[in-house]
Protein backbone atom coordinates (compact mmCIF):
# COMPACT_ATOMS: atom_id res chain seq x y z
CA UNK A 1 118.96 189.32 125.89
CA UNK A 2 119.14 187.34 129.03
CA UNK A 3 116.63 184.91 129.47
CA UNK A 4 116.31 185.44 133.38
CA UNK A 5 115.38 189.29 132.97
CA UNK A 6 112.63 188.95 130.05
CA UNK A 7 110.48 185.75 131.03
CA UNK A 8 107.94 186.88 133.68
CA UNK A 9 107.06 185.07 136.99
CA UNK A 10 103.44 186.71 136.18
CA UNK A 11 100.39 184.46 135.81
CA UNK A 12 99.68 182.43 132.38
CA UNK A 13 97.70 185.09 130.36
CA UNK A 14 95.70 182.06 129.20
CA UNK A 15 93.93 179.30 130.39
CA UNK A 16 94.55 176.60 128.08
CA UNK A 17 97.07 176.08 125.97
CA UNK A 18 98.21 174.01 122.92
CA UNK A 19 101.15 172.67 124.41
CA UNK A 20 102.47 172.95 128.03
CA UNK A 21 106.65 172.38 128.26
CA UNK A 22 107.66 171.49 132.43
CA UNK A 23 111.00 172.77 132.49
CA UNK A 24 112.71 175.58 131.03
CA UNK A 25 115.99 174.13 130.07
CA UNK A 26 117.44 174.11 126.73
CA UNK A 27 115.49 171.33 125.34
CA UNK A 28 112.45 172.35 126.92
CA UNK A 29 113.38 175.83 125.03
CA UNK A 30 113.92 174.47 121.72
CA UNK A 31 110.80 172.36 121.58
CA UNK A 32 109.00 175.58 122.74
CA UNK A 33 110.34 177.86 119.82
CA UNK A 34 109.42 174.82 116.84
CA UNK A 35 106.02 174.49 118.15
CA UNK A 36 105.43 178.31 118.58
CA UNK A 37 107.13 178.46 114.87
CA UNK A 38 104.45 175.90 114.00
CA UNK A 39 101.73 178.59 115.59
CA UNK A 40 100.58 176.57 118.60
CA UNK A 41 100.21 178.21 121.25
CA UNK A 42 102.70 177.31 123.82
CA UNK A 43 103.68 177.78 127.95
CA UNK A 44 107.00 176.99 129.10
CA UNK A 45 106.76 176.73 133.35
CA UNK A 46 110.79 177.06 134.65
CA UNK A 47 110.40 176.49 138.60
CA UNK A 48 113.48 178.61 139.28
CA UNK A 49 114.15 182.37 138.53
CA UNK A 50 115.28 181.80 134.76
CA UNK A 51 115.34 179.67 132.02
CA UNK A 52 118.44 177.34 131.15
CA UNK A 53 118.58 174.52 133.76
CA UNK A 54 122.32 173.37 133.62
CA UNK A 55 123.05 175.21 130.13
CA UNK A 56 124.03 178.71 131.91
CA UNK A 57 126.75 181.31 132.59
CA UNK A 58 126.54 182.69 136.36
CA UNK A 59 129.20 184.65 138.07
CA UNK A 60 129.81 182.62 140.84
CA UNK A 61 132.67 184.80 142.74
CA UNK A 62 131.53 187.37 144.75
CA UNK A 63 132.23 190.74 143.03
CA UNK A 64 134.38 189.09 140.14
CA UNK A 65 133.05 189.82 136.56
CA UNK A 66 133.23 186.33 135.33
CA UNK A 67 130.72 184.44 133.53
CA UNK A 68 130.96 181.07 133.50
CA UNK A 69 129.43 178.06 132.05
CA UNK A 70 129.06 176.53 135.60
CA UNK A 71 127.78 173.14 134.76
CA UNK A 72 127.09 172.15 131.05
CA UNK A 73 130.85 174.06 129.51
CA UNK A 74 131.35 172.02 126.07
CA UNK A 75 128.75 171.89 122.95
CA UNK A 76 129.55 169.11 120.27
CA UNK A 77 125.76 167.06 119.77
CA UNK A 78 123.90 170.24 119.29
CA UNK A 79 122.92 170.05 115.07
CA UNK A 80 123.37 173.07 113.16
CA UNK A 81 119.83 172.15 111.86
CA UNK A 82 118.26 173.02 115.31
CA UNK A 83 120.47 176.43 114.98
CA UNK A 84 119.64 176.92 111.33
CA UNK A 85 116.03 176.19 111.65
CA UNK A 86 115.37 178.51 114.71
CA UNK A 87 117.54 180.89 113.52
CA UNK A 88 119.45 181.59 117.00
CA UNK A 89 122.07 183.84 117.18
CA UNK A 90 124.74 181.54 118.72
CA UNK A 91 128.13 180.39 117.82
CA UNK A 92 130.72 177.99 118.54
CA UNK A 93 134.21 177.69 118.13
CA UNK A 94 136.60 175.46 117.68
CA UNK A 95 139.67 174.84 119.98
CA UNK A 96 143.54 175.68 119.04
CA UNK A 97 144.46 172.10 119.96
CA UNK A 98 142.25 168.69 120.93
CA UNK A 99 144.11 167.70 124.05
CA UNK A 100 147.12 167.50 126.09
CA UNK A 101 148.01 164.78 128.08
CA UNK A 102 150.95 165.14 130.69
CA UNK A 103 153.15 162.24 131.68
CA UNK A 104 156.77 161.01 133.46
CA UNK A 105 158.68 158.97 131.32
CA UNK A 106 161.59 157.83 133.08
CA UNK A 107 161.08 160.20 135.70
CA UNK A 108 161.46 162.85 132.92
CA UNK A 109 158.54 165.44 132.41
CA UNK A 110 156.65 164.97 129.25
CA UNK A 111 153.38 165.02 127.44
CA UNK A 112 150.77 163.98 124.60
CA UNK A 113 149.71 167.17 122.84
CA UNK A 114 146.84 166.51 119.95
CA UNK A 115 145.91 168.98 117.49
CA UNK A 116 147.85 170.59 115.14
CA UNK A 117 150.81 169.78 113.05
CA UNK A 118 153.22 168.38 115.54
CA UNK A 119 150.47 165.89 116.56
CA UNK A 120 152.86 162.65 114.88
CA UNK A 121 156.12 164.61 116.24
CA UNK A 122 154.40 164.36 119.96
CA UNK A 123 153.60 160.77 119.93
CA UNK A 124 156.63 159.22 118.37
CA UNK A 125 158.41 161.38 121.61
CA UNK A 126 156.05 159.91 123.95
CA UNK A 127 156.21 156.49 122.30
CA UNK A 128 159.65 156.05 120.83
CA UNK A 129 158.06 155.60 117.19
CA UNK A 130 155.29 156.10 115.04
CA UNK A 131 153.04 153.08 115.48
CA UNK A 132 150.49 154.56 117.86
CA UNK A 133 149.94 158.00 115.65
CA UNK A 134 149.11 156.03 112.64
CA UNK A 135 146.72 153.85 114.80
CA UNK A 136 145.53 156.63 116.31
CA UNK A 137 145.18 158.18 112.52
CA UNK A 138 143.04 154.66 111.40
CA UNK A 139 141.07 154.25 115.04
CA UNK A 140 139.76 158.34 114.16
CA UNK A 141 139.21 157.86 110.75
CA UNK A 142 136.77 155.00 111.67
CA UNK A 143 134.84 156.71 114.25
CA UNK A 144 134.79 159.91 111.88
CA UNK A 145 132.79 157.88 108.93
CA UNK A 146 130.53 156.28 111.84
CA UNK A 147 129.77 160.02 113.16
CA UNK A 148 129.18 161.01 109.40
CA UNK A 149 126.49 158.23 108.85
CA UNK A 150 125.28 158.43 112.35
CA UNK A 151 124.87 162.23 113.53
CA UNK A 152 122.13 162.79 110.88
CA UNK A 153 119.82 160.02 112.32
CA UNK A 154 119.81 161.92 115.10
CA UNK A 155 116.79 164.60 113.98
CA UNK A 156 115.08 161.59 112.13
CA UNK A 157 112.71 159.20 113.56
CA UNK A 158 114.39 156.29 115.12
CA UNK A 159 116.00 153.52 113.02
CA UNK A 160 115.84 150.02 113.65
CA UNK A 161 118.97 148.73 114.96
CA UNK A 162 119.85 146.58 111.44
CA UNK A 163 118.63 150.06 109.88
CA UNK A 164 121.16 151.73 111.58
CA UNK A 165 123.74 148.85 110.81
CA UNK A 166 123.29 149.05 107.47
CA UNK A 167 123.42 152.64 107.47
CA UNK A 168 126.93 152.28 109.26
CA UNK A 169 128.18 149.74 106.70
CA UNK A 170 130.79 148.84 108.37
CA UNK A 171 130.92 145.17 110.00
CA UNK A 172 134.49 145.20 112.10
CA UNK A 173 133.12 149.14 113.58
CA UNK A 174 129.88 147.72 114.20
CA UNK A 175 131.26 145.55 116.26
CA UNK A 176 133.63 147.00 118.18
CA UNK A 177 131.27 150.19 119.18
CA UNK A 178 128.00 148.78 119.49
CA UNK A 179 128.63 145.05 120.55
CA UNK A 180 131.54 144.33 122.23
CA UNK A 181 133.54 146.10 125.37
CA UNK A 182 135.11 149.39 123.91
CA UNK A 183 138.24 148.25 126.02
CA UNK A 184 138.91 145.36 123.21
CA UNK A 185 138.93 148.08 120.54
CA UNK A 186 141.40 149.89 122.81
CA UNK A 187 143.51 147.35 123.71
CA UNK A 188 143.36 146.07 120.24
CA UNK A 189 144.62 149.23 118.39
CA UNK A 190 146.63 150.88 121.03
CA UNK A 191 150.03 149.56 123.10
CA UNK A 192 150.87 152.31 124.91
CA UNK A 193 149.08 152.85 128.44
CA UNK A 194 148.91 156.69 128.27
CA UNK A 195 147.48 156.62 124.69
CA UNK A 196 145.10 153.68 125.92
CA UNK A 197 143.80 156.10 128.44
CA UNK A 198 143.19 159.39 126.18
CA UNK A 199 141.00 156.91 123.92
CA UNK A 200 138.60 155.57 126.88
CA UNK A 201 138.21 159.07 128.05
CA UNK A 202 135.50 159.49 125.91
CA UNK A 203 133.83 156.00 127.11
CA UNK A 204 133.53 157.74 130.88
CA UNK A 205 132.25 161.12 131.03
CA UNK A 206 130.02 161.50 133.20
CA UNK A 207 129.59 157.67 133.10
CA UNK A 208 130.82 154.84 135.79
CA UNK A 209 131.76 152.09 134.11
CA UNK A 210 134.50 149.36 133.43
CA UNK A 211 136.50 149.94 129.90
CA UNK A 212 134.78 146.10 130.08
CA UNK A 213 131.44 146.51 131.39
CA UNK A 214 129.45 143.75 129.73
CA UNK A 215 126.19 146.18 129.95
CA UNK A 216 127.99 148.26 127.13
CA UNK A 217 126.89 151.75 129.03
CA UNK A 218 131.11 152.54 128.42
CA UNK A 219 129.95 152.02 124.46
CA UNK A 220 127.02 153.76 124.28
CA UNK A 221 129.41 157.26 126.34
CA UNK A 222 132.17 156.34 123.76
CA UNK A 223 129.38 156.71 120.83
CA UNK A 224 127.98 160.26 121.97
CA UNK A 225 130.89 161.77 122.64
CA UNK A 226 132.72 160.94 119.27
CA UNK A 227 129.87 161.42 116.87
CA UNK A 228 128.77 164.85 117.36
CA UNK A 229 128.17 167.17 114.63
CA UNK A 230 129.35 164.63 112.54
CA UNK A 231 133.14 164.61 113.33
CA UNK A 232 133.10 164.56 117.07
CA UNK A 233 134.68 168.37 118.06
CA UNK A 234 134.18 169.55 121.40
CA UNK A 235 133.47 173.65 120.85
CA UNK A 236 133.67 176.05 123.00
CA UNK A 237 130.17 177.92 123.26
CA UNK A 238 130.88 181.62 122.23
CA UNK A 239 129.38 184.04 125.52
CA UNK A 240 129.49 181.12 127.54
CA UNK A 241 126.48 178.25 127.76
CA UNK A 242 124.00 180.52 128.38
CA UNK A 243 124.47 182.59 125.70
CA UNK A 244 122.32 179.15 124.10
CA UNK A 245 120.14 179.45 126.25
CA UNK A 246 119.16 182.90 125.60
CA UNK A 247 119.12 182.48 122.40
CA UNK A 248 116.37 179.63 122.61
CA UNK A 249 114.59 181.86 125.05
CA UNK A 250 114.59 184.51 122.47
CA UNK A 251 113.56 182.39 120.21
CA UNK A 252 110.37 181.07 121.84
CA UNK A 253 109.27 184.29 122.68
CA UNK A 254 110.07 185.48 119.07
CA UNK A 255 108.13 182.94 117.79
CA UNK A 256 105.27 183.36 120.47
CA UNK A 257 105.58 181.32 123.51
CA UNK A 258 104.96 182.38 126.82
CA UNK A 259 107.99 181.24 129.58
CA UNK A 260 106.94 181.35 133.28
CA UNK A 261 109.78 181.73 135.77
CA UNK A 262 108.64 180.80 139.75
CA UNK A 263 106.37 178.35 138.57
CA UNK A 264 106.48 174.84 139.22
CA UNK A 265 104.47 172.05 137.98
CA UNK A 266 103.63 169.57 140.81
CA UNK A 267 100.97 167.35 138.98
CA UNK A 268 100.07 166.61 135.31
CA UNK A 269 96.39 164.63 134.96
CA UNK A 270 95.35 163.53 131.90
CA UNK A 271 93.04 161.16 129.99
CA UNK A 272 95.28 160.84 126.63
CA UNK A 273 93.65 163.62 124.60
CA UNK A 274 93.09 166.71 127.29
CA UNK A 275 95.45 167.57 130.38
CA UNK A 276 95.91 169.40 133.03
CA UNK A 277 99.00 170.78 134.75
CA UNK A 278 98.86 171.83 138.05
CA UNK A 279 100.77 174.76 139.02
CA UNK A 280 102.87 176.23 142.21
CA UNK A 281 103.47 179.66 141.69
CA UNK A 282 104.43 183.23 144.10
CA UNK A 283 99.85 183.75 142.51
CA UNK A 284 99.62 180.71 144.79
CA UNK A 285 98.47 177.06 143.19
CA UNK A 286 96.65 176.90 139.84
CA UNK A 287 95.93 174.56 136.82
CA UNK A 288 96.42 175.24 133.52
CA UNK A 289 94.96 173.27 130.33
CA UNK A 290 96.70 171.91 127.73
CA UNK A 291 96.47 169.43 124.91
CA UNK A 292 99.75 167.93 125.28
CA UNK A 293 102.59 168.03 128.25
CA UNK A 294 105.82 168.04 127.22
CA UNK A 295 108.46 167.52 130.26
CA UNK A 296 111.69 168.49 130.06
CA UNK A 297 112.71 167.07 133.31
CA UNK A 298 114.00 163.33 134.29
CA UNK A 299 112.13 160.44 134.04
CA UNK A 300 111.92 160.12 137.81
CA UNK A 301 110.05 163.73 137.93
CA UNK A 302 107.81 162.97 134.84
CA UNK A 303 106.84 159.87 136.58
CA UNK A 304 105.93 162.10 140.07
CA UNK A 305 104.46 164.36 137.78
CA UNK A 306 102.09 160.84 136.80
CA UNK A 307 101.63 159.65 140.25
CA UNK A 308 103.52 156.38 138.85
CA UNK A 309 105.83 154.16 140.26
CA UNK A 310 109.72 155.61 139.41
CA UNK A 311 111.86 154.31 136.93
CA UNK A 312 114.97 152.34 138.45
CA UNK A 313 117.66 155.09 140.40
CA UNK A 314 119.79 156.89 138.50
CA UNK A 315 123.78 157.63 140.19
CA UNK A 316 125.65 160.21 138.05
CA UNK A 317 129.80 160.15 139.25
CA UNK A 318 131.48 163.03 138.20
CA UNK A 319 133.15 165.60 139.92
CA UNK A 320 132.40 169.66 138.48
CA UNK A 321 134.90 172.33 139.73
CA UNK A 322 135.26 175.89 138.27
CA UNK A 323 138.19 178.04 138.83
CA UNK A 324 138.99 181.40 138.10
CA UNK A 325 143.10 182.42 137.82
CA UNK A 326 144.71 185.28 137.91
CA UNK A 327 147.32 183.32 135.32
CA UNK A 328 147.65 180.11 134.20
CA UNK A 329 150.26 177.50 135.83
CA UNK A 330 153.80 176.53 135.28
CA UNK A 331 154.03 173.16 133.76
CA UNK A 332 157.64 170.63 134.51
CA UNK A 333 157.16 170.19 131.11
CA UNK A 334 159.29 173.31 129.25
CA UNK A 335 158.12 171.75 125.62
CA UNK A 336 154.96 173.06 125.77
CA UNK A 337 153.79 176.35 126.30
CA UNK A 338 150.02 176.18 129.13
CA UNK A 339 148.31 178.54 126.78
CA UNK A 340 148.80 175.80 124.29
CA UNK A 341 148.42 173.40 126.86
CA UNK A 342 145.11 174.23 128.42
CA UNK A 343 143.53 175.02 125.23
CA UNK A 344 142.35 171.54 124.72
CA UNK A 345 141.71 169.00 127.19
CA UNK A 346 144.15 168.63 129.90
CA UNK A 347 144.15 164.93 131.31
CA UNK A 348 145.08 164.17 134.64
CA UNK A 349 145.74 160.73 136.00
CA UNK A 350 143.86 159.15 132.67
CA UNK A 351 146.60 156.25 131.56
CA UNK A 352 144.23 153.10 131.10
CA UNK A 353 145.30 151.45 134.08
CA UNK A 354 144.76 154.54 136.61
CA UNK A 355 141.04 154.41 135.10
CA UNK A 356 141.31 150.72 135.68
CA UNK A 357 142.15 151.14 139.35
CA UNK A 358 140.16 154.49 139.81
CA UNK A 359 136.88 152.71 139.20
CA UNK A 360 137.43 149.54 141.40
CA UNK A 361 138.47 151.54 144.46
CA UNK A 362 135.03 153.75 143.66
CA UNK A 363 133.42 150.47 142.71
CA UNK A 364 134.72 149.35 146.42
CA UNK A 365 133.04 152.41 147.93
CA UNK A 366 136.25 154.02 148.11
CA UNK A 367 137.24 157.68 146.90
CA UNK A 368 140.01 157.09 144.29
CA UNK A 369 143.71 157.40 145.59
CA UNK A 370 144.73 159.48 142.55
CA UNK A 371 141.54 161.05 141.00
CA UNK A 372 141.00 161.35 137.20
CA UNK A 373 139.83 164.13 135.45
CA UNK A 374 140.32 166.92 132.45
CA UNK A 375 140.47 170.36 132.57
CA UNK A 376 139.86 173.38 129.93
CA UNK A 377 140.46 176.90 129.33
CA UNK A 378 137.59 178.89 128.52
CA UNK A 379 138.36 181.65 128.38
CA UNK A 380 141.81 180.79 125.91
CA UNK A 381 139.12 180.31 123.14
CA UNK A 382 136.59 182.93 124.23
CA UNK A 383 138.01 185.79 126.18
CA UNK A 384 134.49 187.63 126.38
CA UNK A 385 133.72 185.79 129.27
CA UNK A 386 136.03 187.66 131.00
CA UNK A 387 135.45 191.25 132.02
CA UNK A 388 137.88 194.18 130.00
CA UNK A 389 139.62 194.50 133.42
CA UNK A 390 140.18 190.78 133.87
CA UNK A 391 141.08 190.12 130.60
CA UNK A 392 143.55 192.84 130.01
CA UNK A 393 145.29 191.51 133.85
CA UNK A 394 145.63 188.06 131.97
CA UNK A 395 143.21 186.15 134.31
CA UNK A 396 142.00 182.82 132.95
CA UNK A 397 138.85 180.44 133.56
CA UNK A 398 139.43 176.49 134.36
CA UNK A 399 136.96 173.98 134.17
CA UNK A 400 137.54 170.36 136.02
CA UNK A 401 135.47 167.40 135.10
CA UNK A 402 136.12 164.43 137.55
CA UNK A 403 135.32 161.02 136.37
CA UNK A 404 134.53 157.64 138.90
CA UNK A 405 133.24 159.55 141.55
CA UNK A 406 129.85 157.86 141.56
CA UNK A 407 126.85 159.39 144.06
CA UNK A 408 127.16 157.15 147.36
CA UNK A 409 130.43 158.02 147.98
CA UNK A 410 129.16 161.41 149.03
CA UNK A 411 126.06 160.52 150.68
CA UNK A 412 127.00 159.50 154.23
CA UNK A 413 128.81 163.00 154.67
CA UNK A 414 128.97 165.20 150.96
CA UNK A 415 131.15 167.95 152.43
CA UNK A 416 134.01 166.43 153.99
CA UNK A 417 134.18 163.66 150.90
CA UNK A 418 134.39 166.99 148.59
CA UNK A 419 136.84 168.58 150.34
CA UNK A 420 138.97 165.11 150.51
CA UNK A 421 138.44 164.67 146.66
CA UNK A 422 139.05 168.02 145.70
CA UNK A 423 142.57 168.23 148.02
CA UNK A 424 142.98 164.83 146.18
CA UNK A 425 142.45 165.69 142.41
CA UNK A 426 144.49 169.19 142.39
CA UNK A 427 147.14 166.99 143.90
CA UNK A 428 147.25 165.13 140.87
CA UNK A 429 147.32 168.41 139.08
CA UNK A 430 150.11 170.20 140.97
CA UNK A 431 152.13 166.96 140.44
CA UNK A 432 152.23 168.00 136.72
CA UNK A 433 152.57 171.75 137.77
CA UNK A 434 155.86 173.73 138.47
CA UNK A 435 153.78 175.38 141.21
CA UNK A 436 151.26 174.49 142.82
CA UNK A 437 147.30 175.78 141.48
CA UNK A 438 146.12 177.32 144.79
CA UNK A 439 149.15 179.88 143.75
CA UNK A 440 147.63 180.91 140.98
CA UNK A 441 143.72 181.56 142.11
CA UNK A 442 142.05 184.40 142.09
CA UNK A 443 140.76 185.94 145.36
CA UNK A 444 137.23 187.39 145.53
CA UNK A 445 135.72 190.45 146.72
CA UNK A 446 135.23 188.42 150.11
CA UNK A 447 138.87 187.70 150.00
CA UNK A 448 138.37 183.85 148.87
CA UNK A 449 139.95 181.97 146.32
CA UNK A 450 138.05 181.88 143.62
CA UNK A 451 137.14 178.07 143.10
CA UNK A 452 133.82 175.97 143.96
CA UNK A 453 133.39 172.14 143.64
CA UNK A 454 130.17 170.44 143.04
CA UNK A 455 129.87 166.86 143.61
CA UNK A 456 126.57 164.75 142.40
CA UNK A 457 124.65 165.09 145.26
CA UNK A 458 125.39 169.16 144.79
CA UNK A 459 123.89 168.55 141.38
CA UNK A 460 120.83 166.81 142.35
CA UNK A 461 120.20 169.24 145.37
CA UNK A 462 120.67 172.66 142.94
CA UNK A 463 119.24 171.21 139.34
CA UNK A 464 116.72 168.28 140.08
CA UNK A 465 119.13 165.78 138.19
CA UNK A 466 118.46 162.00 139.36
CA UNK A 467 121.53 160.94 141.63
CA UNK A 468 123.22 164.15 140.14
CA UNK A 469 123.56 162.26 136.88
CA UNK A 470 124.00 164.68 134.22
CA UNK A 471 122.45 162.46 131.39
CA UNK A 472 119.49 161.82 133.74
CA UNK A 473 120.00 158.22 133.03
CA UNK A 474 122.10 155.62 131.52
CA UNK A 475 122.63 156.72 127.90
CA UNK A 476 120.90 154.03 125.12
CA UNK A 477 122.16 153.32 121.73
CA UNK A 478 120.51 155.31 118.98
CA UNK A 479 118.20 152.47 117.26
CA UNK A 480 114.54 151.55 118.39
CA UNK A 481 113.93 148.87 120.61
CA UNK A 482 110.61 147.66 121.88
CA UNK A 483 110.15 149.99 124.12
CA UNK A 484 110.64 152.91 122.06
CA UNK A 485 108.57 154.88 119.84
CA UNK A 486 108.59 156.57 116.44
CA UNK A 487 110.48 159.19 117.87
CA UNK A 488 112.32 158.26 121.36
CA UNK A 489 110.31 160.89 123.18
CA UNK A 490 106.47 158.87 123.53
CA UNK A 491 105.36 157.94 127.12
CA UNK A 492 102.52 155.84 128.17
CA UNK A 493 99.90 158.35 127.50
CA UNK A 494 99.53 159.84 124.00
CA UNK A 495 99.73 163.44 124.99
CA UNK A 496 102.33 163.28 127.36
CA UNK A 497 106.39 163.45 125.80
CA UNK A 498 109.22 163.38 127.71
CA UNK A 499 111.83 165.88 125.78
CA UNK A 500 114.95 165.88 128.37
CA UNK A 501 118.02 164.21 128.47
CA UNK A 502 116.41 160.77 129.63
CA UNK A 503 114.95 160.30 125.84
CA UNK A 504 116.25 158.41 123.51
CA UNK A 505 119.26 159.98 122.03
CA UNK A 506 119.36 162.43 124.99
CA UNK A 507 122.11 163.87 127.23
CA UNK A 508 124.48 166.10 126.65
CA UNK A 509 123.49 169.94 125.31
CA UNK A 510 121.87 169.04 121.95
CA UNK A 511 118.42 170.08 121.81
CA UNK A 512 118.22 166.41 120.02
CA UNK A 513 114.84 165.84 122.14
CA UNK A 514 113.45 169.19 122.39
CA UNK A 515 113.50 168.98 118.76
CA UNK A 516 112.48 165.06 118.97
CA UNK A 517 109.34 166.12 121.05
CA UNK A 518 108.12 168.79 118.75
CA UNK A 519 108.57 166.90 116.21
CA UNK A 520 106.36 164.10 117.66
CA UNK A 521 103.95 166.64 118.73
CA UNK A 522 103.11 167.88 115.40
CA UNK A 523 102.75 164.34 114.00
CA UNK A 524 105.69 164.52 111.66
C-alpha cells in the first residue's frame, strides 16, 4: 500500500507523544515501527507529501508507466534482522552477473564480465593468464570472512576498535582495510590497470577521494560497500525502492504509529528529559510534546533543529541519471550479449589510472575529461517495474551513478555544468556502444527523451541532503571512538537521537540507525 496515499497531512490526534521521529525516510520508518512494536506511542512528521526520502519509486516521464528507484536503486546493508523482526513484506534479488567492465585491448573491443562460470575464462582473455582471477579469488575471499565477522556488529552496540580487531582476527586484513590506503591493497594484489579499477570502485561511491587519501574516507567506502549482508551483494529491490519504503510505512502504522505528511519540524527545545517539537503544517504552526526526538535528517538539520552551531560542510560528488529505453544498446563487443551485460554493473572509464586522473582534474576544480561511472539494468532483474505494455515492447530501465563529481563544480552555474557532464559521460558510454544511447531512449508523452540527470546540488535542493552528499557525511569506521556512544546514534542531550545516515554506521539504505535509535531509545 503506498505510503504517500495512507499517511495523512491531518493534525497529530495527540498532544504528546512517547517518541517524536523528524523525517519520514526509511530509517526514520523503521525506528518508528520497533518503538510502536515496543507500544510507545509514536509520531513520524515527513515535511513533503509522502514518506521515503531518497528510498522511492516515482514515474518521472510524463505519461510513461515506469517506476523507478530515482535516487537510492541498490539494497546490500539492509539486515534481514530489521526485515525479519518487522515482518515487512519486501524482497530482494540477486543479479544474473556482478559486473561487466568494457575495454580496448589493442584497439580490439573487449571486456571483464564477473559472475558466473566463465568469470576465470573472462579474465585470463582480458589478461593473457590466470594470475589476476586467482588474486581476485584470494582478495574476495578475504573481504568475504571480514563481512562475515563484521555485518553482525552492525545491530549490536558499538565495539571498541581492538574489539572489533579481534573480532576480525585477521592482522594482514586489518591492516590493509582499516589502516593503510586501500590503493596499497590494490596495487599490491592486482597488475592489471582495468582490474585495479573494478576493485577501487567500491572505495568511491558516492565518495571523493584519492585510492591514497591518508584520511582513509576511500577505506571506510571500500568497507560498506563490501560487507553488506555479510557477503557484500548488491540486490536489486523487488517493486523498486519504494516498495521498502512502504513496507516500513505499513509497518509503523501496523504496529501503531501515526505518520504526518506536510508537516515540518522547524525547532526541537528540550531540557534532557521533556521536549518539544515545533511544527509547520497546511493547520498552520504548532508544538507537539514528546519524551524523546528522534531525527532522521543530517546532522546539519538536527543541529538547526538545536539552534547550535553546524557540524563542518558536507560535499557529496556523484552524478545520478535515470533512463528509460525502448531497448538496450549495441555493444563493439560481439562476446557478450547487453542483457548479460547490463545485468550487473556496467563500468565506464573505471581503469585505476582514469580514477587517478578523474579525481585530480575534479580535485583542480575541473569537470573530468572522461567521466567515470556504472550503470544497471533494473528492470533485467525486476521487470515489474515496467508497465505490461512496456514490458511486453522490450523497453528497459538504466541507472547511471557518476563518481568525482564533487558539489562546487556545479555551484557557480549547476545547469550548464550538468548538461556538459552529462554530454561528457554518455560519451564515454557510446564509445563502448555500437550506436550511440540517445538512439535508443524512450520519448515521453511530451515528446522528450526519456532521461533526467541530477547533480549534488539537485540533491540537496529536492531531498535536504548536506552538499547533496548521499551519506550525509563522511562515512566512519564501525568501532567507538570518544565521541561516540553506546549505540552511534546519542547526541548532546539525552532525549535527543540522531537515526539518519550521519550516525555511526549510517549511509546507504540499511535501516542500521533507525534500528540503532530505537534500540537506544528503549535502553537496550
Amino acid at each position: 500500500m503506498p505510503a504517500d496515499e495512507t499517511s495523512s497531512p491531518g493534525a497529530p490526534t495527540h498532544a504528546a507523544y512517547d517518541a517524536v521521529i523528524v523525517g519520514g525516510g526509511h530509517n526514520g520508518l523503521v525506528a518508528a515501527a520497533y518503538l510502536a512494536r515496543a507500544g510507545q506511542s509514536v509520531l513520524v512528521l515527513e515535511r513533503l507529501g509522502g514518506t521515503g526520502g531518497a528510498a522511492v519509486s516515482t514515474r518521472p516521464f510524463h505519461g510513461i508507466d515506469a517506476r523507478l528507484s530515482r535516487y537510492s536503486y541498490l539494497v546490500s546493508l539492509l539486515p534481514q534482522k530489521i526485515v525479519r523482526e518487522l515482518g515487512l513484506d519486501f524482497a530482494v534479488r540477486k543479479r544474473t552477473v556482478s559486473s561487466y567492465t568494457p575495454a580496448l585491448r589493442g584497439g580490439r573491443p573487449t571486456g571483464l564480465l564477473v559472475g558466473g562460470d566463465g568469470t576465470r575464462d573472462s579474465f585470463a582473455a582480458l589478461t593473457g593468464d590466470g594470475r589476476e582471477y586467482e588474486a581476485w579469488e584470494r582478495f574476495y575471499r578475504m573481504t568475504g570472512r571480514v563481512a562475515e565477522r563484521v555485518f553482525p556488529t552492525l545491530t549490536e552496540p558499538l565495539p571498541a576498535r581492538e574489539e572489533l580487531r579481534a573480532r576480525v582476527a585477521d592482522a594482514h586484513a586489518w591492516s590493509m582495510l582499516f589502516e593503510e590506503p586501500i590503493g596499497v591493497a590494490v596495487e599490491e594484489n592486482f597488475a592489471d590497470d582495468l582490474v585495479r579499477g573494478v576493485v577501487l570502485t567500491d572505495a568511491l561511491i558516492g565518495t571523493f577521494a584519492d585510492a591514497h587519501d591518508p584520511s582513509l574516507l576511500q577505506n571506510r567506502c571500500f568497507l560498506y560497500h563490501v560487507i553488506g549482508n555479510s557477503t557484500g551483494d548488491w540486490d536489486v529491490p523487488v517493486g523498486g525502492m519504494g516498495a521498502l519504503t512502504d513496507a516500513l510505512a505499513d509497518a509503523a502504522r501496523a504496529a501503531g504509529a501515526e505518520i504526518r505528511v506536510l508537516h515540518e519540524a522547524t525547532r526541537i527545545e528540550t531540557d534532557g528529559t521533556r521536549a518539544e517539537v515545533t511544527v509547520r503544517s497546511p493547520g498552520g504552526e504548532h508544538t507537539v510534546g514528546a519524551r524523546r526526538v528522534l531525527v532522521n535528517a543530517s546532522p546539519q538539520a538536527l543541529a538547526a533543529l538545536l539552534g547550535q552551531e553546524p557540524p563542518a560542510p558536507a560535499e557529496g560528488a556523484q552524478l545520478k541519471v535515470n533512463m528509460l529505453l525502448t531497448r538496450l544498446p549495441r555493444l563493439r563487443d560481439r562476446s557478450v550479449d547487453p542483457h548479460q551485460a547490463f545485468a550487473g554493473t556496467f563500468h565506464i572509464a573505471e581503469g585505476y589510472e582514469q580514477l587517478a586522473t578523474a579525481y585530480r582534474e575534479a580535485a583542480a576544480g575541473h569537470l573530468p575529461g572522461a567521466p567515470p561511472s556504472e550503470i544497471y539494468c533494473h528492470s533485467l532483474t525486476d521487470p515489474s517495474i515496467l508497465g505490461p505494455g512496456l514490458a511486453a515492447r522490450g523497453y528497459q530501465t538504466l541507472t547511471l551513478f557518476g563518481l568525482h563529481t564533487p558539489a562546487r563544480l556545479f555551484t557557480a552555474d549547476n545547469e550548464a555544468a550538468r548538461t556538459a557532464l552529462l554530454d561528457a559521460t554518455l560519451a564515454e558510454l557510446d564509445a563502448h556502444l555500437d550506436e550511440p544511447i540517445s538512439d535508443c531512449l524512450a520519448i515521453d508523452g511530451e515528446g522528450r527523451p526519456c532521461i533526467e540527470a541530477k547533480t549534488p546540488l539537485d540533491l540537496e535542493r529536492d531531498l535536504m541532503l548536506p552538499g547533496g552528499h548521499i551519506f550525509h557525511r563522511d562515512l566512519s569506521f564501525p568501532y567507538a571512538t570518544e565521541e561516540t556512544g553506546r549505540w552511534g546514534v546519542e547526541t548532546a542531550h539525552a532525549n535527543v537521537l540522531l537515526c539518519g545516515a550521519g550516525a555511526v554506521r549510517g549511509g546507504g539504505v540499511s535501516g542500521v540507525p533507525g534500528h540503532n535509535a530505537a534500540m537506544a531509545a528503549l535502553g537496550r
